[in-house]
N, C-alpha and C. Protein backbone atom coordinates (compact mmCIF):
# COMPACT_ATOMS: atom_id res chain seq x y z
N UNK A 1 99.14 135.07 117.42
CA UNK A 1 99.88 134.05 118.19
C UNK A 1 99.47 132.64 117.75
N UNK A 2 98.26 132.53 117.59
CA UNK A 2 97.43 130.86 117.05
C UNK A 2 98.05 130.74 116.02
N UNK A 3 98.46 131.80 115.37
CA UNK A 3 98.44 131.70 113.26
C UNK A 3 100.16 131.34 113.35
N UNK A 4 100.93 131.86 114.23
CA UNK A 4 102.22 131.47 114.40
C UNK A 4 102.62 129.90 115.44
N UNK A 5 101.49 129.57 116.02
CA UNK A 5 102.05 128.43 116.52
C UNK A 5 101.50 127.03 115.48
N UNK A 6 100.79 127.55 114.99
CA UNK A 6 100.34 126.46 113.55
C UNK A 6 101.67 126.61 112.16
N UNK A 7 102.31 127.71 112.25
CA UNK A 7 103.14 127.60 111.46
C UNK A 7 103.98 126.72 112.09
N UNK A 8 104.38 126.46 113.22
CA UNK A 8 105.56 125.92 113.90
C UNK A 8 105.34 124.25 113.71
N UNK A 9 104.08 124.50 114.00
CA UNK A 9 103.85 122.71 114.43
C UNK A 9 103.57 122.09 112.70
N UNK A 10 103.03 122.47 111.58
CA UNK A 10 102.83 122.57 110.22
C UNK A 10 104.50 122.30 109.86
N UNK A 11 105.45 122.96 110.09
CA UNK A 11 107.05 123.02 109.68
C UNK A 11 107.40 121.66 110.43
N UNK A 12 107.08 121.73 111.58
CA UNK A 12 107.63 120.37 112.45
C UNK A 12 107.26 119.15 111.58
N UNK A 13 106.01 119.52 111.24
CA UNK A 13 105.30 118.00 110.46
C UNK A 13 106.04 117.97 109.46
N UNK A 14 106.10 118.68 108.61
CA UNK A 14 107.23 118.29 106.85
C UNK A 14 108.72 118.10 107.78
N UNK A 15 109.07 118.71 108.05
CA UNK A 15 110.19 118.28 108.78
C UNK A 15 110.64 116.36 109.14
N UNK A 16 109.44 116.20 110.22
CA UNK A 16 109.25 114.99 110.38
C UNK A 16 108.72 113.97 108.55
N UNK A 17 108.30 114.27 108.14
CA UNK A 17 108.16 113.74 107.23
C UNK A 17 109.53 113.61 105.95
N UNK A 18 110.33 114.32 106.12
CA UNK A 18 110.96 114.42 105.61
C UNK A 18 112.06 113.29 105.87
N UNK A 19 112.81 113.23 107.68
CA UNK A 19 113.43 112.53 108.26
C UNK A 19 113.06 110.85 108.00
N UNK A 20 111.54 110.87 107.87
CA UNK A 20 110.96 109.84 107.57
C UNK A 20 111.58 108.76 106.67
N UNK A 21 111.21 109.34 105.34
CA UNK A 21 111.97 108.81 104.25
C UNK A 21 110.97 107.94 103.63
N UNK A 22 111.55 106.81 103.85
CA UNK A 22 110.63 105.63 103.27
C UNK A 22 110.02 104.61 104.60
N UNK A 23 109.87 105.16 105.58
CA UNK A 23 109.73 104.63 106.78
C UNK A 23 108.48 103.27 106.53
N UNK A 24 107.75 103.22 107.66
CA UNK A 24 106.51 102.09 107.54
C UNK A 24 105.60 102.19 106.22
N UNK A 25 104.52 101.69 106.58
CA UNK A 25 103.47 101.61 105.32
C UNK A 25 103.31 102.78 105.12
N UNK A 26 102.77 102.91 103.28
CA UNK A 26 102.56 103.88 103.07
C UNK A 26 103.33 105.17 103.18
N UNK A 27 104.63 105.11 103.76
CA UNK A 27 105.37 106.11 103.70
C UNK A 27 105.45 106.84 104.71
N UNK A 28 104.81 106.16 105.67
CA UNK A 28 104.01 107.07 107.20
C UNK A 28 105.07 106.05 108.23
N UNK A 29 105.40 107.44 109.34
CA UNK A 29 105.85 106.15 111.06
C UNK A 29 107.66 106.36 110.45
N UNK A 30 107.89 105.41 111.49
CA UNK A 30 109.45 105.58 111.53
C UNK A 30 110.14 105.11 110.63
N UNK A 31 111.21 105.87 110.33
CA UNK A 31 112.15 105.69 109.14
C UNK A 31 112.72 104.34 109.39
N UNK A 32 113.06 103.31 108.32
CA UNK A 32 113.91 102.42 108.39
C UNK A 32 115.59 103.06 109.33
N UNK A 33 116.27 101.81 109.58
CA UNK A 33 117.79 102.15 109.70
C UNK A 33 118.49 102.86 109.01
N UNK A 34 119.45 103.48 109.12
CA UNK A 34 120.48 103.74 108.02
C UNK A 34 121.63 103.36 107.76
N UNK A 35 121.82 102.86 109.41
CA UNK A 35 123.67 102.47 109.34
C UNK A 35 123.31 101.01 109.43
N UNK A 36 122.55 100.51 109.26
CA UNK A 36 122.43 98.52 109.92
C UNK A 36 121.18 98.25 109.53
N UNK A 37 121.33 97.29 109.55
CA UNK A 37 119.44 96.51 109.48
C UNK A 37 119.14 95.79 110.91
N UNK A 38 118.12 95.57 110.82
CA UNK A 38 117.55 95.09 112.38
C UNK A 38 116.69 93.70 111.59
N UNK A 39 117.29 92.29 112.90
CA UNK A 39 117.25 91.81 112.31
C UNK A 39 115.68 90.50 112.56
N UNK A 40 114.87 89.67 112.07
CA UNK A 40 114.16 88.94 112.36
C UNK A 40 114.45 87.94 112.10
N UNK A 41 113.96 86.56 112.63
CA UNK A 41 114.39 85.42 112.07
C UNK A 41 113.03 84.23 112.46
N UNK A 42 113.45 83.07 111.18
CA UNK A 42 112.29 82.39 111.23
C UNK A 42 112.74 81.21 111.34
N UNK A 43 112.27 80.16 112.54
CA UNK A 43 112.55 78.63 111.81
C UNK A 43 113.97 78.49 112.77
N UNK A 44 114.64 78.74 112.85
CA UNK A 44 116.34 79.10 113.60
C UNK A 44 115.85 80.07 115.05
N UNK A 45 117.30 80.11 115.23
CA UNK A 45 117.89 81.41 116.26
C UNK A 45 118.20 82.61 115.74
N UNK A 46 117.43 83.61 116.57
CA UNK A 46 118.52 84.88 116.02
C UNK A 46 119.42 85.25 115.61
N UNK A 47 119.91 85.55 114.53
CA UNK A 47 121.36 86.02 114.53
C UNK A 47 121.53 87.64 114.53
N UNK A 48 122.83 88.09 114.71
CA UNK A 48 123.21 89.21 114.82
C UNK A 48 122.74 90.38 113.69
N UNK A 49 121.85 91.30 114.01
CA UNK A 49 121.76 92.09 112.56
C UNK A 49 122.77 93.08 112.30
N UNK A 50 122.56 93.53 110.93
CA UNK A 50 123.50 94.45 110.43
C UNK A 50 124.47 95.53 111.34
N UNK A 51 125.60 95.98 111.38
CA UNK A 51 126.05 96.57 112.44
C UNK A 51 126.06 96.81 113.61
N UNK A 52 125.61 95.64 114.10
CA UNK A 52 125.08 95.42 115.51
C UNK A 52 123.40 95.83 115.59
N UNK A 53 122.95 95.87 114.84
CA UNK A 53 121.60 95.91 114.84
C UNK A 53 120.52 95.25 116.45
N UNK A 54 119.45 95.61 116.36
CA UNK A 54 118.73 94.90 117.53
C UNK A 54 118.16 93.05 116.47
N UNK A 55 118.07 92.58 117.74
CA UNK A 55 116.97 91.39 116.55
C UNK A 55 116.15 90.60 117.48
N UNK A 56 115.49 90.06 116.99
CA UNK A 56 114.76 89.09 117.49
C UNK A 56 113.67 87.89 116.59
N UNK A 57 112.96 87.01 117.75
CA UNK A 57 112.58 85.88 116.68
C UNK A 57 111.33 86.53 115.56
N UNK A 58 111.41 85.99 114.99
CA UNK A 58 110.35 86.34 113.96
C UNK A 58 109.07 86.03 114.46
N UNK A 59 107.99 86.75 114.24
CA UNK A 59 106.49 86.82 114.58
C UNK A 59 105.43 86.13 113.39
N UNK A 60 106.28 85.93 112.10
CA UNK A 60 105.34 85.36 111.72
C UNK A 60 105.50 84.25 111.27
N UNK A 61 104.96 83.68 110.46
CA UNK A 61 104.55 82.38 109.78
C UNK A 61 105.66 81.54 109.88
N UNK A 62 105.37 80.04 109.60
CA UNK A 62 106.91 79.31 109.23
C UNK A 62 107.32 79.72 108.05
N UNK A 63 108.35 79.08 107.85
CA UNK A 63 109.37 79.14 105.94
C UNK A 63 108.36 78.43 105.48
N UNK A 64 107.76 77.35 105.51
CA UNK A 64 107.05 76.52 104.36
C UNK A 64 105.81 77.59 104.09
N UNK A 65 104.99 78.08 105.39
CA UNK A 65 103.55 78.88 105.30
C UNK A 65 104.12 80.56 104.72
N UNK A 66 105.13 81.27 105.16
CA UNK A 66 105.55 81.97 104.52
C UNK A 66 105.49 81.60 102.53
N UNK A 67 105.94 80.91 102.22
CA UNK A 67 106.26 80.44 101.02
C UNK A 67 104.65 79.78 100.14
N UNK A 68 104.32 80.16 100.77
CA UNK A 68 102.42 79.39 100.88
C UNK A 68 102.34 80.40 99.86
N UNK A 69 102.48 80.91 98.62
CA UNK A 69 101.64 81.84 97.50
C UNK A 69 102.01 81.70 96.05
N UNK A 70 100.82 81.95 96.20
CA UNK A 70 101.21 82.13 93.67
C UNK A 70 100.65 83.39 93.68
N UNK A 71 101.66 83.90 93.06
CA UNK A 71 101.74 85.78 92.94
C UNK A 71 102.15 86.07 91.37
N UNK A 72 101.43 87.59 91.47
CA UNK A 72 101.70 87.93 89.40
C UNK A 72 103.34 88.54 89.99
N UNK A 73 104.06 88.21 88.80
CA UNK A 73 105.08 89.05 88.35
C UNK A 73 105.41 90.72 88.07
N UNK A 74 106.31 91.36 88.11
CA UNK A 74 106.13 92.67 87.27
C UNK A 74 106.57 92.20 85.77
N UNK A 75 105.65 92.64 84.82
CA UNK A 75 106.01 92.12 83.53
C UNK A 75 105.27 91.06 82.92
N UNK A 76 104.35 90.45 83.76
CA UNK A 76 103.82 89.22 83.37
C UNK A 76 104.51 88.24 84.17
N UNK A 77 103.55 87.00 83.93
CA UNK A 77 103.80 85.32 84.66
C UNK A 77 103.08 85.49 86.13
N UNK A 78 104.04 84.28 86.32
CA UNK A 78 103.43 84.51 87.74
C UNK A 78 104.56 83.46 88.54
N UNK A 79 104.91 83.71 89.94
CA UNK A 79 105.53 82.94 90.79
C UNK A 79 105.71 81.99 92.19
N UNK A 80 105.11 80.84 91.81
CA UNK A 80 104.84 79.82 93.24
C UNK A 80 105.84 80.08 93.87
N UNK A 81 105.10 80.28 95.42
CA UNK A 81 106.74 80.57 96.51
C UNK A 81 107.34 79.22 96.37
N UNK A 82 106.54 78.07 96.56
CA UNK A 82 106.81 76.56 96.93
C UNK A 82 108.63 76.21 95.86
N UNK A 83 108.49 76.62 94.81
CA UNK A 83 109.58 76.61 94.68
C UNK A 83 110.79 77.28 95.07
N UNK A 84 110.45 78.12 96.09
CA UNK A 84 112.06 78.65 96.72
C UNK A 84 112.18 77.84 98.07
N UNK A 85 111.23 76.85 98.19
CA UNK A 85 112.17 76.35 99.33
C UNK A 85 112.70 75.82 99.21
N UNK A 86 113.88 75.67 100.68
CA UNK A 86 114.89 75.48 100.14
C UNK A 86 116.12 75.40 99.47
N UNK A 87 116.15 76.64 98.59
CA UNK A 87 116.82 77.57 97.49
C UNK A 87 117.28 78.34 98.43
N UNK A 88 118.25 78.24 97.54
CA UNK A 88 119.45 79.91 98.58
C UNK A 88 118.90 81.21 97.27
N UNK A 89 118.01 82.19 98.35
CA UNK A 89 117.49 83.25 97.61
C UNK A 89 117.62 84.59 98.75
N UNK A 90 117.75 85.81 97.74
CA UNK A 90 117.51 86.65 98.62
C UNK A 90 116.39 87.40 98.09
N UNK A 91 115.67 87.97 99.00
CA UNK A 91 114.40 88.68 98.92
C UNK A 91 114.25 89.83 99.44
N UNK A 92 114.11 90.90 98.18
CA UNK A 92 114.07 92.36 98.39
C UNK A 92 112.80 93.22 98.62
N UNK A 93 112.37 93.19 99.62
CA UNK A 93 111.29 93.62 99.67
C UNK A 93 111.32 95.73 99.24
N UNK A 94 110.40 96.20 98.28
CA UNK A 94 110.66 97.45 97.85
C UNK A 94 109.39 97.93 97.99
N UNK A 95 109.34 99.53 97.29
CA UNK A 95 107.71 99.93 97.00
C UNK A 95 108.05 101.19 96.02
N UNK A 96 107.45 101.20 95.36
CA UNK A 96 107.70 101.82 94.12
C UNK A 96 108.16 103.20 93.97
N UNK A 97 107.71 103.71 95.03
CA UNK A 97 107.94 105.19 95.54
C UNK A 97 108.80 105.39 96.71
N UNK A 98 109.07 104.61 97.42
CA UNK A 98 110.56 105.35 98.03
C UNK A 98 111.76 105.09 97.95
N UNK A 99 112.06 106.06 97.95
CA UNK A 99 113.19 106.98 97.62
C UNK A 99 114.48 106.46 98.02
N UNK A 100 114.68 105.57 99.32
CA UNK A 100 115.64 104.77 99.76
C UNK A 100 115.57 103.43 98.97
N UNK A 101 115.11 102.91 98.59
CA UNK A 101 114.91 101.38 97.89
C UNK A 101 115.33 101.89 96.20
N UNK A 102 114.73 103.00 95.94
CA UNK A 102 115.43 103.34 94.44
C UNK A 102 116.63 104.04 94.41
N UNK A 103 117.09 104.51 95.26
CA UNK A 103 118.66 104.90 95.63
C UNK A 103 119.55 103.16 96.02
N UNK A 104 118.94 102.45 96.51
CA UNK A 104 119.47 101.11 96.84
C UNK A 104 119.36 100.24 95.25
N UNK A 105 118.75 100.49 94.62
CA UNK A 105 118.53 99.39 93.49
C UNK A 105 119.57 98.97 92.84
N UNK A 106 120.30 100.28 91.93
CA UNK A 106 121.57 99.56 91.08
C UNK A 106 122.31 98.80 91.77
N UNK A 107 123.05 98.96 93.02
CA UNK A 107 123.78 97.86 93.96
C UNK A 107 123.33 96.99 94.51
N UNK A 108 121.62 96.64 94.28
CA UNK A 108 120.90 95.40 94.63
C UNK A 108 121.01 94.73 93.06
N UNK A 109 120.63 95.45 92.05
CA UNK A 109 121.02 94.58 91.00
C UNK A 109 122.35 94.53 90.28
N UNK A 110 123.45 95.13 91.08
CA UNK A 110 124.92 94.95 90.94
C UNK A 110 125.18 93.52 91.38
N UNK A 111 124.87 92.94 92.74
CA UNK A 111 125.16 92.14 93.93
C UNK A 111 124.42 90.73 93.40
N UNK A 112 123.26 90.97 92.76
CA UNK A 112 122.27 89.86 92.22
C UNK A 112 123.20 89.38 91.03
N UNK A 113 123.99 90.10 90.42
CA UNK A 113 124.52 89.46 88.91
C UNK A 113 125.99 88.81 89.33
N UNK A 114 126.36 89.53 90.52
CA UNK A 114 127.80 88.86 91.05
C UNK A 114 127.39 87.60 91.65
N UNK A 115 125.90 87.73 91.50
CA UNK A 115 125.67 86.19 92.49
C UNK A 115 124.84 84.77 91.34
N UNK A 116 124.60 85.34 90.66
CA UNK A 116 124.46 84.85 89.19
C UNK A 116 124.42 83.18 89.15
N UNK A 117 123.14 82.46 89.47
CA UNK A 117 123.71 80.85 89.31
C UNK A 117 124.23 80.27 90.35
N UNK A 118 124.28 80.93 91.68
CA UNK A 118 124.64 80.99 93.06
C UNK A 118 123.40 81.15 93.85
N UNK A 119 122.95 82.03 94.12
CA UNK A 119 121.89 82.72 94.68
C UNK A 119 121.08 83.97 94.04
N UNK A 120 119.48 82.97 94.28
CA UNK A 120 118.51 84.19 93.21
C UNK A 120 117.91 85.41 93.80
N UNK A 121 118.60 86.16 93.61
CA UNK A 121 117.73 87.98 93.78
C UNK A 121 116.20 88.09 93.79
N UNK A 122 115.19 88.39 94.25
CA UNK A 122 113.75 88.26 93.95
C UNK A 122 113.29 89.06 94.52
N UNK A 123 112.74 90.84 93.91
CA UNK A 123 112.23 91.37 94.29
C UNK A 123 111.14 91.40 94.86
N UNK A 124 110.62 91.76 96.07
CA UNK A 124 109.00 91.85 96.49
C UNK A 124 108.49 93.01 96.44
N UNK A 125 107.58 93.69 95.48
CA UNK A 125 107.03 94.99 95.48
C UNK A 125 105.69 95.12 95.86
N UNK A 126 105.55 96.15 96.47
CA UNK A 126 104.21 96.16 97.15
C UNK A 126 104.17 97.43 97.90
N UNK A 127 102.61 98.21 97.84
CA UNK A 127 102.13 99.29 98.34
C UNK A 127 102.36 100.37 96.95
N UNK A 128 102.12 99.77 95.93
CA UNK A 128 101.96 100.55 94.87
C UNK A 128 100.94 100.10 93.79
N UNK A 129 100.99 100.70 92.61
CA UNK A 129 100.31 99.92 91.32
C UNK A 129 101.06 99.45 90.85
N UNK A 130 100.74 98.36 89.58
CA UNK A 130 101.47 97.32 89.04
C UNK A 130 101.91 98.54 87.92
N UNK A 131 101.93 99.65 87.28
CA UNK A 131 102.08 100.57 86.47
C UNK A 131 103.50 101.21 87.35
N UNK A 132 103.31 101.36 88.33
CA UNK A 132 104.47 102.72 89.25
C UNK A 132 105.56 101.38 89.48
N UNK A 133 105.11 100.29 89.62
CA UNK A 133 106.02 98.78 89.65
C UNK A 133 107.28 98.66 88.77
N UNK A 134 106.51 98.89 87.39
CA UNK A 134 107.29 98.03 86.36
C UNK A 134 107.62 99.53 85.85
N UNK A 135 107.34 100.95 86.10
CA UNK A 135 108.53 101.59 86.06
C UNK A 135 109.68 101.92 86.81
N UNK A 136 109.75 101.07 88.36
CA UNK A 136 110.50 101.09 88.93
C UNK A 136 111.58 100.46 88.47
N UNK A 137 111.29 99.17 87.93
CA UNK A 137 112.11 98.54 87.38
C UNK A 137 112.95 98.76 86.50
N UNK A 138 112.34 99.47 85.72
CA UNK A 138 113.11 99.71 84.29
C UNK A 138 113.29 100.79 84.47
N UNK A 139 113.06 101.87 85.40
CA UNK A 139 114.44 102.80 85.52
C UNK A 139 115.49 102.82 86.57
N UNK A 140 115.50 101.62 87.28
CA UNK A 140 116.64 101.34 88.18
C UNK A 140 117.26 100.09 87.64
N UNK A 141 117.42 99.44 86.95
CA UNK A 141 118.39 98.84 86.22
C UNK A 141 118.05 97.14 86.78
N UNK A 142 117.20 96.98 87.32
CA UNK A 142 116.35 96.09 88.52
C UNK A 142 115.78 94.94 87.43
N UNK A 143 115.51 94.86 86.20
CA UNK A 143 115.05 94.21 85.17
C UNK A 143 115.70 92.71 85.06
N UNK A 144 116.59 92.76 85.20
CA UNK A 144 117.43 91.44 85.11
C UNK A 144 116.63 90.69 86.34
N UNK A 145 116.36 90.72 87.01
CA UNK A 145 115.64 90.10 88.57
C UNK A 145 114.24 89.72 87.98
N UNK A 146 113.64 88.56 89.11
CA UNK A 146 112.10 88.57 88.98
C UNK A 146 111.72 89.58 89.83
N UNK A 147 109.97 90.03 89.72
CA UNK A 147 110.11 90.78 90.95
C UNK A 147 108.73 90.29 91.25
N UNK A 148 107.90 89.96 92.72
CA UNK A 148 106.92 89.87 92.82
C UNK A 148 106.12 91.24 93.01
N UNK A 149 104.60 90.75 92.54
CA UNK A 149 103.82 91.92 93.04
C UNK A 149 102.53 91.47 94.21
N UNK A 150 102.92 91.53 95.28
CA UNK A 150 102.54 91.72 96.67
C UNK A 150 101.06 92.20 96.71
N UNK A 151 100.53 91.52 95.96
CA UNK A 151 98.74 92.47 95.82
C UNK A 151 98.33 93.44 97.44
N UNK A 152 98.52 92.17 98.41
CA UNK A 152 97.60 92.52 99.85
C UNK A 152 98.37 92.36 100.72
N UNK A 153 99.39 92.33 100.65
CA UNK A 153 100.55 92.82 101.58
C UNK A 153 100.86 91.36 102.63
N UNK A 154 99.98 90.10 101.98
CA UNK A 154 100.10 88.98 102.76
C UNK A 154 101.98 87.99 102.51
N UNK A 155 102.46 88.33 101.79
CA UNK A 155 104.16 87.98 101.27
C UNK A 155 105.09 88.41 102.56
N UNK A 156 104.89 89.77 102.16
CA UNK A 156 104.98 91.08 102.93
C UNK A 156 105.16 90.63 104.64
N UNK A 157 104.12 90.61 105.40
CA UNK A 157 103.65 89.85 106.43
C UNK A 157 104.12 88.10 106.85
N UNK A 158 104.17 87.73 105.73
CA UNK A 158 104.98 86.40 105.95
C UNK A 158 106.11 86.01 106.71
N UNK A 159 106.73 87.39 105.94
CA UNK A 159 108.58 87.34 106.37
C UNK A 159 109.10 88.81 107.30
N UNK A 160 107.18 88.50 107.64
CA UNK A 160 107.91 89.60 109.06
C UNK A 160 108.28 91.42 108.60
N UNK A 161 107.86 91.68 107.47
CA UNK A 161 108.11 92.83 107.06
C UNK A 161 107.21 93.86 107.32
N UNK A 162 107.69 95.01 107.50
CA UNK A 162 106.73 95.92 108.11
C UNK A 162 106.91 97.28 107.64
N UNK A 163 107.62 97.15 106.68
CA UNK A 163 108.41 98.70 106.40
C UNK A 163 109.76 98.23 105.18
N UNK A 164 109.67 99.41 104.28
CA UNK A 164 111.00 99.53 103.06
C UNK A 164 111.99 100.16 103.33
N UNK A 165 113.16 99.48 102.76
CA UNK A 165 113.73 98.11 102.39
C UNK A 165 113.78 97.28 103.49
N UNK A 166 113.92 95.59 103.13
CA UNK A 166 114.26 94.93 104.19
C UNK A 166 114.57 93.67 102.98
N UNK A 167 114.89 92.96 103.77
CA UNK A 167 115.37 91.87 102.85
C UNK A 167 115.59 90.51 103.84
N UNK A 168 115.21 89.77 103.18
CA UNK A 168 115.00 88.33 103.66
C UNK A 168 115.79 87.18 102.56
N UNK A 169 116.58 86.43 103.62
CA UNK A 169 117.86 85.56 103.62
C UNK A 169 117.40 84.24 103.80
N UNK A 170 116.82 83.09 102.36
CA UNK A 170 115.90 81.96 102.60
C UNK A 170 117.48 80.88 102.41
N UNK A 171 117.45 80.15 103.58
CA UNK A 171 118.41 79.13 103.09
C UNK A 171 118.10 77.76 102.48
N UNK A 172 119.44 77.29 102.07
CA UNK A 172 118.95 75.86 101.82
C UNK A 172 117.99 74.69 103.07
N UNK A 173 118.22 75.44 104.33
CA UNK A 173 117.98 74.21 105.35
C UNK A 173 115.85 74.51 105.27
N UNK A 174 116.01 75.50 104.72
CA UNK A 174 114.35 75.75 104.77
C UNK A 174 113.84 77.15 105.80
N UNK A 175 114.85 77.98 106.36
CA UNK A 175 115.06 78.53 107.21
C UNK A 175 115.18 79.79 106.60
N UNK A 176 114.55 81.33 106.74
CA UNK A 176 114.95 82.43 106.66
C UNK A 176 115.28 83.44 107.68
N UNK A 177 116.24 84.61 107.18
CA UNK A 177 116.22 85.41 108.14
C UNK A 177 116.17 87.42 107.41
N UNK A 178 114.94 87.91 108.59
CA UNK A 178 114.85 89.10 107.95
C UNK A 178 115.88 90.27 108.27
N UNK A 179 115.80 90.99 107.48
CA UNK A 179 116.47 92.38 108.05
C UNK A 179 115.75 93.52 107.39
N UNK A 180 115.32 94.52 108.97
CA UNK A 180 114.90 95.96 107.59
C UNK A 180 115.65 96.89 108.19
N UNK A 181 115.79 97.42 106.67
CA UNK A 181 116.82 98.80 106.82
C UNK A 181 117.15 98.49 105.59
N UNK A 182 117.76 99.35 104.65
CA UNK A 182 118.61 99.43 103.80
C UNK A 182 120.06 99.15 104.42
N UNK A 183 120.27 98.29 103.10
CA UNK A 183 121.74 97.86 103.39
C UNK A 183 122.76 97.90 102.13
N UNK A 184 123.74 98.42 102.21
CA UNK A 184 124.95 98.74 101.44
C UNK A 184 125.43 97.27 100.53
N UNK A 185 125.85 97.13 99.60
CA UNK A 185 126.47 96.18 99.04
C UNK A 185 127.26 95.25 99.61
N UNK A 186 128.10 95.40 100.80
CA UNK A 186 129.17 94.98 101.66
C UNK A 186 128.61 93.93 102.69
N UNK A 187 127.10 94.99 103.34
CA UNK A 187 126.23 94.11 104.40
C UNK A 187 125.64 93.13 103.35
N UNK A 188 125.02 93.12 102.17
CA UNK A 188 124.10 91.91 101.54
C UNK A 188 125.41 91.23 101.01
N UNK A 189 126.74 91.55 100.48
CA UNK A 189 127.18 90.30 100.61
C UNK A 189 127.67 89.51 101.87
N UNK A 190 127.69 90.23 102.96
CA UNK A 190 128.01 89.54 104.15
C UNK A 190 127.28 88.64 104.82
N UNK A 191 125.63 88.64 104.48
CA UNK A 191 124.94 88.00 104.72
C UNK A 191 124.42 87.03 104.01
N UNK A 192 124.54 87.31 102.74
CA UNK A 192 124.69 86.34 101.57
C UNK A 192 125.77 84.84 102.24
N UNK A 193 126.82 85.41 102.35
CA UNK A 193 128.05 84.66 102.74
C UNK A 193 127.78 84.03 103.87
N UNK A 194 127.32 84.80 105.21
CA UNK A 194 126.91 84.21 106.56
C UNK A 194 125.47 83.15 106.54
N UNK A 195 124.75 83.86 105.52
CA UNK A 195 123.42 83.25 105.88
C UNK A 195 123.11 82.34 105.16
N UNK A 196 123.37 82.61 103.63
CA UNK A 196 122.84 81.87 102.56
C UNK A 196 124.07 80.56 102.02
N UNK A 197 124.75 81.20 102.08
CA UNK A 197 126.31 80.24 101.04
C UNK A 197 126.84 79.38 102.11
N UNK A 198 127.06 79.87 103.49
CA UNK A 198 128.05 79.19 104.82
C UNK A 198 127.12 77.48 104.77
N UNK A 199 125.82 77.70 105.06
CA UNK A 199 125.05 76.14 105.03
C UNK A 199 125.89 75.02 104.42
């Protein structure tokens, strides 16, 4: 009877892990959204998240202290936040290993080239090695983009992120707004359009 109720609760766990996906840190805790993003915001008012999403104000830092870092690249260099303020950018926060963010990539770097000289794409990677990084890149078609590498998860934390994918919407007024969940091509240009371009 013991040896069969450990099978049950053992199945429940992969089970749950499974549903998971790419949920919180490390791959552990609740799955991101699927149909919407939920949304945070910094500096401003809330706005509405993805498909009616829940939202609320953002918990962390301002846009300028958010933007407070010099970080390595994947690939080499390196990138001062101080220059995106201000800048109409969007920011992809990923992690090298799940499975929802590399199913999301080609239509994140579809959406980044339609936006080309408009608004800059800028990956944030983090909770991996700089090795599992820069093959993310170059086998999701993601190369054309910068991408940061998030050493200590302090970027990460800036913009309110807590879990993969999510993506953060920096406007010209100095103002961002987060969303996590994976989001479809349709929602990042809608927010592109609402958040970033409307200013």
């Amino acid at each position: 009877m013991e040896r069969t109720s450990l099978s049950i609760v053992a199945a429940a766990a992969a089970t749950a892990l499974l549903v998971a996906g790419c949920g919180a840190l490390g791959g552990e805790g609740e799955a991101a959204p699927q149909d919407g993003a939920e949304a945070s915001s910094s500096g401003v008012d809330a706005a509405q998240g993805g498909d009616g999403g829940e939202q609320g104000e953002g918990g962390g830092r301002s846009p300028a202290e958010a933007l407070d870092f010099t970080a390595p690249t994947v690939g080499g260099g390196e990138i001062d936040g101080a220059e995106l303020q201000g800048e109409p950018v969007v920011l992809w926060f990923w992690a090298p290993w799940c499975t929802i963010c590399r199913g999301e990539a080609p239509g994140v770097a579809d959406t980044a080239e339609r936006y080309e000289g408009e608004v800059e794409f800028i990956g944030v990677a983090g909770q991996g090695e700089a090795a599992a990084m820069e093959e993310f890149v170059a086998s999701t078609g993601t190369d054309g983009m910068r991408h940061i590498i998030d050493e200590d998860g302090s970027i990460w934390s800036g913009f309110d992120v807590t879990t993969q994918p999510s993506f953060s919407f920096l406007r010209t007024s100095g103002t961002f707004l987060t969303y996590t969940g994976k989001m479809s091509d349709k929602e990042i240009d809608d927010r592109v359009a609402s958040e970033v371009l409307a200013e």
